[in-house]
C-alpha atoms as a PDB file:
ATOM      1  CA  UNK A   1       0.000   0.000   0.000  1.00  0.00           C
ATOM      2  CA  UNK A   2       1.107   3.495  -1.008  1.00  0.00           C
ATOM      3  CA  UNK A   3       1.673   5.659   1.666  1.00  0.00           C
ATOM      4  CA  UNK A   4       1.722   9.770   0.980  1.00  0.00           C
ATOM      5  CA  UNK A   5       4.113  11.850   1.628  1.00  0.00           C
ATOM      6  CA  UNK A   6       3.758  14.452   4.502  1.00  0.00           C
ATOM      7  CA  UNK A   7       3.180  17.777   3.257  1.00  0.00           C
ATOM      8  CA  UNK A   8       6.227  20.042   3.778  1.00  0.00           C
ATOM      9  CA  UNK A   9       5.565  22.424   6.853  1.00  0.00           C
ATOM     10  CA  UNK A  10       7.616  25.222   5.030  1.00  0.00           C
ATOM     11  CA  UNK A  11       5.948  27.704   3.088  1.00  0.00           C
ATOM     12  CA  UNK A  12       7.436  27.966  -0.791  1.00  0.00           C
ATOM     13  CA  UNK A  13       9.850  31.247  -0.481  1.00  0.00           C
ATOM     14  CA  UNK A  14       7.849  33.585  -3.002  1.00  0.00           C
ATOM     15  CA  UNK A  15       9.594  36.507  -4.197  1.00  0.00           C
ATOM     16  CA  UNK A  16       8.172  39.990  -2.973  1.00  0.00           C
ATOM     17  CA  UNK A  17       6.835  42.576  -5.276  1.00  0.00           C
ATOM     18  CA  UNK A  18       9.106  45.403  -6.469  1.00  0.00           C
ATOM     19  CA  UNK A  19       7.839  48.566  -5.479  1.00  0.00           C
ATOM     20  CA  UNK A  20       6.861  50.366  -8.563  1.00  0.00           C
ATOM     21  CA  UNK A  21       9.152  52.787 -10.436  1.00  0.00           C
ATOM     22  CA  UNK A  22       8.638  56.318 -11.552  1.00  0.00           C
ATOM     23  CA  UNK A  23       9.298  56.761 -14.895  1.00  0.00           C
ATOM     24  CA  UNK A  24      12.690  58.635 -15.819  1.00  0.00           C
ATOM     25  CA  UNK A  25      11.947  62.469 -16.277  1.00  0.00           C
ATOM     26  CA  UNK A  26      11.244  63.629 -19.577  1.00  0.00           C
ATOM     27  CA  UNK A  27      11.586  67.693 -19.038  1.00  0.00           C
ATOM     28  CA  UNK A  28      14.354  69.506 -17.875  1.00  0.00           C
ATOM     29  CA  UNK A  29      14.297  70.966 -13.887  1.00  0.00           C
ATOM     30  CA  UNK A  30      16.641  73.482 -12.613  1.00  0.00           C
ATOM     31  CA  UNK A  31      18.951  72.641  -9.573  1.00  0.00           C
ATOM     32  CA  UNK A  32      19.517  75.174  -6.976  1.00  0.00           C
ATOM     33  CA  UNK A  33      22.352  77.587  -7.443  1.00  0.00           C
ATOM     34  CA  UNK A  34      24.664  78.211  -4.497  1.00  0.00           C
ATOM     35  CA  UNK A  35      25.484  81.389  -3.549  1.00  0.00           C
ATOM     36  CA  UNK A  36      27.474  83.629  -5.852  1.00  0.00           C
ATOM     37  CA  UNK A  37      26.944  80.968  -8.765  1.00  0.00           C
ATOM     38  CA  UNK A  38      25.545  81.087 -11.844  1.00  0.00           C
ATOM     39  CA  UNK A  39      24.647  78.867 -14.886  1.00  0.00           C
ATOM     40  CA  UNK A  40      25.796  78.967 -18.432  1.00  0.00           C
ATOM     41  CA  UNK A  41      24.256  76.362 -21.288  1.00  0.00           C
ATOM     42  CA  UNK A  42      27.349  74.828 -23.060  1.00  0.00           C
ATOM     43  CA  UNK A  43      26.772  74.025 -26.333  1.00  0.00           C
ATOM     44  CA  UNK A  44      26.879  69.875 -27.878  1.00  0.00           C
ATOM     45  CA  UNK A  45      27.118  69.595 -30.788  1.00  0.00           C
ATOM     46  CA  UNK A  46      23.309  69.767 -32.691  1.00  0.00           C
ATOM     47  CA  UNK A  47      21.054  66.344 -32.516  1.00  0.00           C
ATOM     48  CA  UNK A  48      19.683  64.357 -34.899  1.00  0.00           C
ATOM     49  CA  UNK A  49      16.582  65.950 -34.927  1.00  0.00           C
ATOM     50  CA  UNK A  50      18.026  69.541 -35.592  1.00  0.00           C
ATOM     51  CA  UNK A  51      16.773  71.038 -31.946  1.00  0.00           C
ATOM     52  CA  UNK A  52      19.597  73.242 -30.067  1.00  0.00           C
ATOM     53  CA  UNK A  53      21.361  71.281 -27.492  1.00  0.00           C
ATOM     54  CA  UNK A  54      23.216  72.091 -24.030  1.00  0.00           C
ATOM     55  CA  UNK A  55      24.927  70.887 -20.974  1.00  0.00           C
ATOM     56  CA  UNK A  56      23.793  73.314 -18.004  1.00  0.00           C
ATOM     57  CA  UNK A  57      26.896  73.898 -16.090  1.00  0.00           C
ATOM     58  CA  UNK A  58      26.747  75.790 -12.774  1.00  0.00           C
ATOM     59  CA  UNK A  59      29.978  78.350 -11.767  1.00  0.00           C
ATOM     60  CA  UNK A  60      30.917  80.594  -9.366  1.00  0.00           C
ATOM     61  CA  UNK A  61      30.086  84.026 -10.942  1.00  0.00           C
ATOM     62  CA  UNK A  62      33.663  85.467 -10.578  1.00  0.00           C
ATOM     63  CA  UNK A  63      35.431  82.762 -12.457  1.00  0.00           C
ATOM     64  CA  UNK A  64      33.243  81.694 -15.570  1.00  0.00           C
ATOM     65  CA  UNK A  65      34.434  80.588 -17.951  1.00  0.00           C
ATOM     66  CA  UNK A  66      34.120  82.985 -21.426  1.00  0.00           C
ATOM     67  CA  UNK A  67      30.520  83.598 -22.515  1.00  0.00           C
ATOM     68  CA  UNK A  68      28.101  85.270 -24.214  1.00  0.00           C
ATOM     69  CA  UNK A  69      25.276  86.789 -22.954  1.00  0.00           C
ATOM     70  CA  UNK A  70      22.095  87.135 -25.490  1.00  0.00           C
ATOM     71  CA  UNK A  71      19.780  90.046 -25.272  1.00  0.00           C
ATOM     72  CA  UNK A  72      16.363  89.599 -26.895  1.00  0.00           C
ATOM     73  CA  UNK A  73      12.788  90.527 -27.060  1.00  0.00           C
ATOM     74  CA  UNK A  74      11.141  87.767 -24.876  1.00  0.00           C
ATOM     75  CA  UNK A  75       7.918  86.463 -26.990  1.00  0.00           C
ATOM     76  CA  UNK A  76       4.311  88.493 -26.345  1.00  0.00           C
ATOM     77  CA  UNK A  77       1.993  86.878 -23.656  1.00  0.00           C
ATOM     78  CA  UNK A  78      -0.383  86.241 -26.376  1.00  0.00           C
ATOM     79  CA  UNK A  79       1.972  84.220 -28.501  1.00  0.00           C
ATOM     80  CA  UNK A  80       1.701  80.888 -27.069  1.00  0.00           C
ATOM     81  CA  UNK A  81       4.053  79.164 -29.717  1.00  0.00           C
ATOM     82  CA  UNK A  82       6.697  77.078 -27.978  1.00  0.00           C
ATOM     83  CA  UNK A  83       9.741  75.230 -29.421  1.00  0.00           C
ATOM     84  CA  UNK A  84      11.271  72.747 -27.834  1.00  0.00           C
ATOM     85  CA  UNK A  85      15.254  72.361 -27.045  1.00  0.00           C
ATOM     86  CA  UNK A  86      17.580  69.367 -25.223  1.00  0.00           C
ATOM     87  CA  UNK A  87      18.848  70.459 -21.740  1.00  0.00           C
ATOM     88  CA  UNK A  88      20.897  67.832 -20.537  1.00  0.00           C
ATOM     89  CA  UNK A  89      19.166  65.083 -22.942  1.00  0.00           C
ATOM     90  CA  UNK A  90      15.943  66.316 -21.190  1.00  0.00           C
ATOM     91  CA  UNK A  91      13.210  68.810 -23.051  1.00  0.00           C
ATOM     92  CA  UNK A  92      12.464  72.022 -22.380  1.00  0.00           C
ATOM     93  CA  UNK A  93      10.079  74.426 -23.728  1.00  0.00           C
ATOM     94  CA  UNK A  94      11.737  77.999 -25.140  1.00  0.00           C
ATOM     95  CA  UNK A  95       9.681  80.546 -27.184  1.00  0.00           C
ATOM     96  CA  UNK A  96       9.957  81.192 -31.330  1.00  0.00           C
ATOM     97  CA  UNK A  97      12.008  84.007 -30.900  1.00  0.00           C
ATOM     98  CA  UNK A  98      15.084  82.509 -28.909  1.00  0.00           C
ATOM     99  CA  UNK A  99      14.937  79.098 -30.405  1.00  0.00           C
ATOM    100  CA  UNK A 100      15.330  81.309 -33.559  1.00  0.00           C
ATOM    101  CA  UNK A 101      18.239  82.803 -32.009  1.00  0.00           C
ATOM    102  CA  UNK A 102      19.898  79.629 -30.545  1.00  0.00           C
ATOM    103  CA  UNK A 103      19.945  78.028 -33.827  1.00  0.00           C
ATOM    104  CA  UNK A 104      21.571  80.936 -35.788  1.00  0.00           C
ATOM    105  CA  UNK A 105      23.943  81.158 -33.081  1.00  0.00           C
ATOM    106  CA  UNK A 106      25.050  77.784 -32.655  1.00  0.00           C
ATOM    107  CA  UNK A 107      28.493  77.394 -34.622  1.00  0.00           C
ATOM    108  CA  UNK A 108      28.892  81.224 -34.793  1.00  0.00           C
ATOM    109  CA  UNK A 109      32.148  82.706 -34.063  1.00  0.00           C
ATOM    110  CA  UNK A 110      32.788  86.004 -31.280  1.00  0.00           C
ATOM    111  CA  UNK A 111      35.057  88.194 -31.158  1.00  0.00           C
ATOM    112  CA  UNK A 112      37.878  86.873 -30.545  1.00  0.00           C
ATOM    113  CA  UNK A 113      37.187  84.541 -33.620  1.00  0.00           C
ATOM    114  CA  UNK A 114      36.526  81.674 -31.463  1.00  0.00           C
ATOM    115  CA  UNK A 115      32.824  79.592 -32.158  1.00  0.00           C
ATOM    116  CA  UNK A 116      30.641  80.429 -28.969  1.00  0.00           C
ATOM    117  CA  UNK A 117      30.726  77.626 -26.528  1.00  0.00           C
ATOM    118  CA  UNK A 118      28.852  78.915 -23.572  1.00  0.00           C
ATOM    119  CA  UNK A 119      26.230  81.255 -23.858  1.00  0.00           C
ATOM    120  CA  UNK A 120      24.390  82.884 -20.990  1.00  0.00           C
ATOM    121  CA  UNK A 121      20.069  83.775 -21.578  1.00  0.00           C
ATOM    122  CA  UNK A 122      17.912  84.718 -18.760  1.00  0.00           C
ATOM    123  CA  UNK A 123      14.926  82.793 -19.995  1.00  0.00           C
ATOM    124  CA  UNK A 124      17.156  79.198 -19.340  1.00  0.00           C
ATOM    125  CA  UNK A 125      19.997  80.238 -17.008  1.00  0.00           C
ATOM    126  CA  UNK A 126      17.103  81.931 -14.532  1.00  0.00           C
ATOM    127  CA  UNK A 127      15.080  79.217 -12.898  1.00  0.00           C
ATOM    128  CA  UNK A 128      11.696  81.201 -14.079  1.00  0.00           C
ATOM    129  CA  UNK A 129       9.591  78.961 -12.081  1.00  0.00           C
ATOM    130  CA  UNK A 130      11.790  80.220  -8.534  1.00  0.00           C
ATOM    131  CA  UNK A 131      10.512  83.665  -7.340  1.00  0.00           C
ATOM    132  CA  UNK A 132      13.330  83.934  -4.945  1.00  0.00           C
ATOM    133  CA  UNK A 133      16.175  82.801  -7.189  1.00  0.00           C
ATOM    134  CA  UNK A 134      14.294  85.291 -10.175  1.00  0.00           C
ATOM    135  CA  UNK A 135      14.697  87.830  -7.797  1.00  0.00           C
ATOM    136  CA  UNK A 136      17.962  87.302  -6.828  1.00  0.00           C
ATOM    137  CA  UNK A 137      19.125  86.806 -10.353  1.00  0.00           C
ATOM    138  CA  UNK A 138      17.778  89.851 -11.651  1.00  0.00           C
ATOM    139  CA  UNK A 139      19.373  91.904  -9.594  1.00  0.00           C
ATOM    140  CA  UNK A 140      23.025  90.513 -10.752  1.00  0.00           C
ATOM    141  CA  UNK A 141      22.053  90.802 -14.178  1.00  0.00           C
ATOM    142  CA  UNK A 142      24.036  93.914 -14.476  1.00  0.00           C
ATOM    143  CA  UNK A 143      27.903  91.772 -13.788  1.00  0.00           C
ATOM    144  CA  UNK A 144      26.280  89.286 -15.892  1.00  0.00           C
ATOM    145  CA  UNK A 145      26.110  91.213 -19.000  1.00  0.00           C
ATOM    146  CA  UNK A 146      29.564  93.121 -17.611  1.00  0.00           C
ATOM    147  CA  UNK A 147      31.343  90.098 -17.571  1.00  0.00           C
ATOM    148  CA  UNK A 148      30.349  88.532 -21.099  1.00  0.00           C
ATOM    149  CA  UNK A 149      32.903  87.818 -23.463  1.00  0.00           C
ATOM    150  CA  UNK A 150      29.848  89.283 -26.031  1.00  0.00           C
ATOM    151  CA  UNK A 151      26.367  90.311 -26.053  1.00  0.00           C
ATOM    152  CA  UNK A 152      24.700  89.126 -29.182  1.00  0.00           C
ATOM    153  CA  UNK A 153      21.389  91.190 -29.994  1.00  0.00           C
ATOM    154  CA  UNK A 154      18.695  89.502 -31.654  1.00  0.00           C
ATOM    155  CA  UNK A 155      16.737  91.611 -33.432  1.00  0.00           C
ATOM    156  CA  UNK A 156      14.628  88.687 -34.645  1.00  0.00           C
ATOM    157  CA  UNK A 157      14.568  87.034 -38.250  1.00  0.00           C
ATOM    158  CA  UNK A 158      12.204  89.583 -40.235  1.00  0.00           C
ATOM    159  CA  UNK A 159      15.089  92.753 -40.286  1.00  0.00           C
ATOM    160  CA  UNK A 160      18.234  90.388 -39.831  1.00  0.00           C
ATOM    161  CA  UNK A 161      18.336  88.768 -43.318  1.00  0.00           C
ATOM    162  CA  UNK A 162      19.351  92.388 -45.166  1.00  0.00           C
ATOM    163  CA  UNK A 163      21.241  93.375 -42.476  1.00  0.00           C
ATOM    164  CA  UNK A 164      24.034  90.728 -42.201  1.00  0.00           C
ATOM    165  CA  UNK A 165      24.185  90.466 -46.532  1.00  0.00           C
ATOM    166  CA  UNK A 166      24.604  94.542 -46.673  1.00  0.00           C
ATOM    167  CA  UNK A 167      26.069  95.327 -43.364  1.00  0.00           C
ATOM    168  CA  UNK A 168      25.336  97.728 -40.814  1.00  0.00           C
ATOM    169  CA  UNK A 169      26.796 100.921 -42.236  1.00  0.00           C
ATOM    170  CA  UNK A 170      24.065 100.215 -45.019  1.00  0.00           C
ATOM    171  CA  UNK A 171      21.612 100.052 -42.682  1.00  0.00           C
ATOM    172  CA  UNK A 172      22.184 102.670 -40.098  1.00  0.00           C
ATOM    173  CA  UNK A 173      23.195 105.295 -43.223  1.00  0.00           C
ATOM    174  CA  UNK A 174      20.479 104.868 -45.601  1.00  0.00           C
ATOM    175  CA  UNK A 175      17.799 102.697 -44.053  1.00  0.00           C
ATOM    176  CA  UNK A 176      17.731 103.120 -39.971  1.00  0.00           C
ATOM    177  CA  UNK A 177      13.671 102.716 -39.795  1.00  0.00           C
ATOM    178  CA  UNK A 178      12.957  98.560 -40.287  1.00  0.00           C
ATOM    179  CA  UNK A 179      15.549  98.422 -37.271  1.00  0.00           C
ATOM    180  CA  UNK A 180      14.620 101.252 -34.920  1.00  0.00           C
ATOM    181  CA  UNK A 181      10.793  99.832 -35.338  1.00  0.00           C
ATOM    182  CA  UNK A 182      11.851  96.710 -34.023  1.00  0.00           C
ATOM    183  CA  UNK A 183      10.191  95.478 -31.038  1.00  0.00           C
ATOM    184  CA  UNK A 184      13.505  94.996 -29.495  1.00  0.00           C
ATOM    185  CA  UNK A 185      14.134  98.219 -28.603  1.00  0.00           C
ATOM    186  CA  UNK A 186      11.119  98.537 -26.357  1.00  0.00           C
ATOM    187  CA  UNK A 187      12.553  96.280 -23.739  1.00  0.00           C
ATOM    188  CA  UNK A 188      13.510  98.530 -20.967  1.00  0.00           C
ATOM    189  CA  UNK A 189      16.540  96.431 -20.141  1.00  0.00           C
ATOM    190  CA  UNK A 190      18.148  96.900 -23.535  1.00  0.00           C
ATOM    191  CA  UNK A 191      20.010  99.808 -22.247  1.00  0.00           C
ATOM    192  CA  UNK A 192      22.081  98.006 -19.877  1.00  0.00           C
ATOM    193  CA  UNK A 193      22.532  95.290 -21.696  1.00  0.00           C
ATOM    194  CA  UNK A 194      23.731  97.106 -24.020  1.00  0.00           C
ATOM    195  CA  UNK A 195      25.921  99.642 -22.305  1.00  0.00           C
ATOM    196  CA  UNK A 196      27.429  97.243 -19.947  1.00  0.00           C
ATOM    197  CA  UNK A 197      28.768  95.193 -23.083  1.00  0.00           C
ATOM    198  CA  UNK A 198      32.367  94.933 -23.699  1.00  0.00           C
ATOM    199  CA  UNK A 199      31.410  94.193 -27.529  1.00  0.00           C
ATOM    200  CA  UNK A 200      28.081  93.955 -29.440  1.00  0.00           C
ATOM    201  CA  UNK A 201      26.814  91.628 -31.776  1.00  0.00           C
ATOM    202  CA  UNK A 202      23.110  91.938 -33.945  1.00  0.00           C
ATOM    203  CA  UNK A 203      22.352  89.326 -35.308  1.00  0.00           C
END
């Protein structure tokens, strides 16, 4: 006669559940800047896809590496076209106007004859979503544009063409008006920015 076997009193070791995972983040967030710092977007070399691209690098404000800062007439409120660019590998959402800029810029040479390799833009290198750090930043923007290697103006695509195929002694001699209309020069910072530069490019 068969006779069963006695059932085990140990319990058959199951595996536990792995907790689930967040997804890896898609969009680019800012990390805090320490005091005195600053960031600058270092340019990589343009993706397959043709969008800008940039490692954000954070230094202290007094020893940056060379830059140029970028003055430019933000997008209106009502203009709710976005672009999108790679921060990092991760997206992030710019307006027409600078992602018109970035691209033209991207490559270009400054003054010293050197292609740009960090740039510094308020929009990006200001965490816009951080009241305090906006506040802050704003208030340094002065050394910022002091301290550029360059300022590059962007008096957005529809008066540059002409300009940079004539030159600006064309312009400002014999046809001043399509540039002085430009909404650029309603921004009240353009002044400084201006003023405090140790060279100017318009682009």
């Amino acid at each position: 006669m068969d006779i069963p076997a006695p059932e085990s009193s140990l319990h058959e070791w199951v595996a536990p559940e792995s907790p689930p995972t967040s997804p890896p983040p898609t969009r680019f967030r800012h990390r805090d800047l320490e005091k005195g710092e600053i960031r600058l977007l270092e340019m990589l070399p343009v993706a397959a896809d043709d969008v800008p691209s940039f490692r954000v690098m954070h230094y202290p404000r007094y020893s940056a590496p060379a830059y140029v800062a970028v003055s430019y007439c933000w997008s209106s409120p009502s203009d709710r076209a976005r672009e999108h660019i790679h921060l990092d590998d991760l997206d992030f959402e710019v307006g027409t106007s600078l992602f018109e800029c970035l691209r033209t810029i991207d490559g270009s040479s400054g003054p010293s004859g050197r292609p740009y390799t960090c740039i510094w833009v308020d929009a990006i290198c200001i965490d816009q979503t951080n009241v305090m750090e906006r506040n802050h930043q704003v208030g340094t923007m002065d050394m910022i544009y002091a301290h550029a290697e360059s300022v590059v103006a962007w008096l957005m695509p529809e008066t540059t063409p002409e300009l940079s195929e004539r030159g600006a002694s064309y312009w400002l001699g014999l046809r001043w008006t399509p540039i002085a209309s430009n909404p650029y020069w309603t921004r009240r910072w353009v002044l400084q920015e201006l003023s405090l530069a140790k060279d100017v490019e318009v682009y």
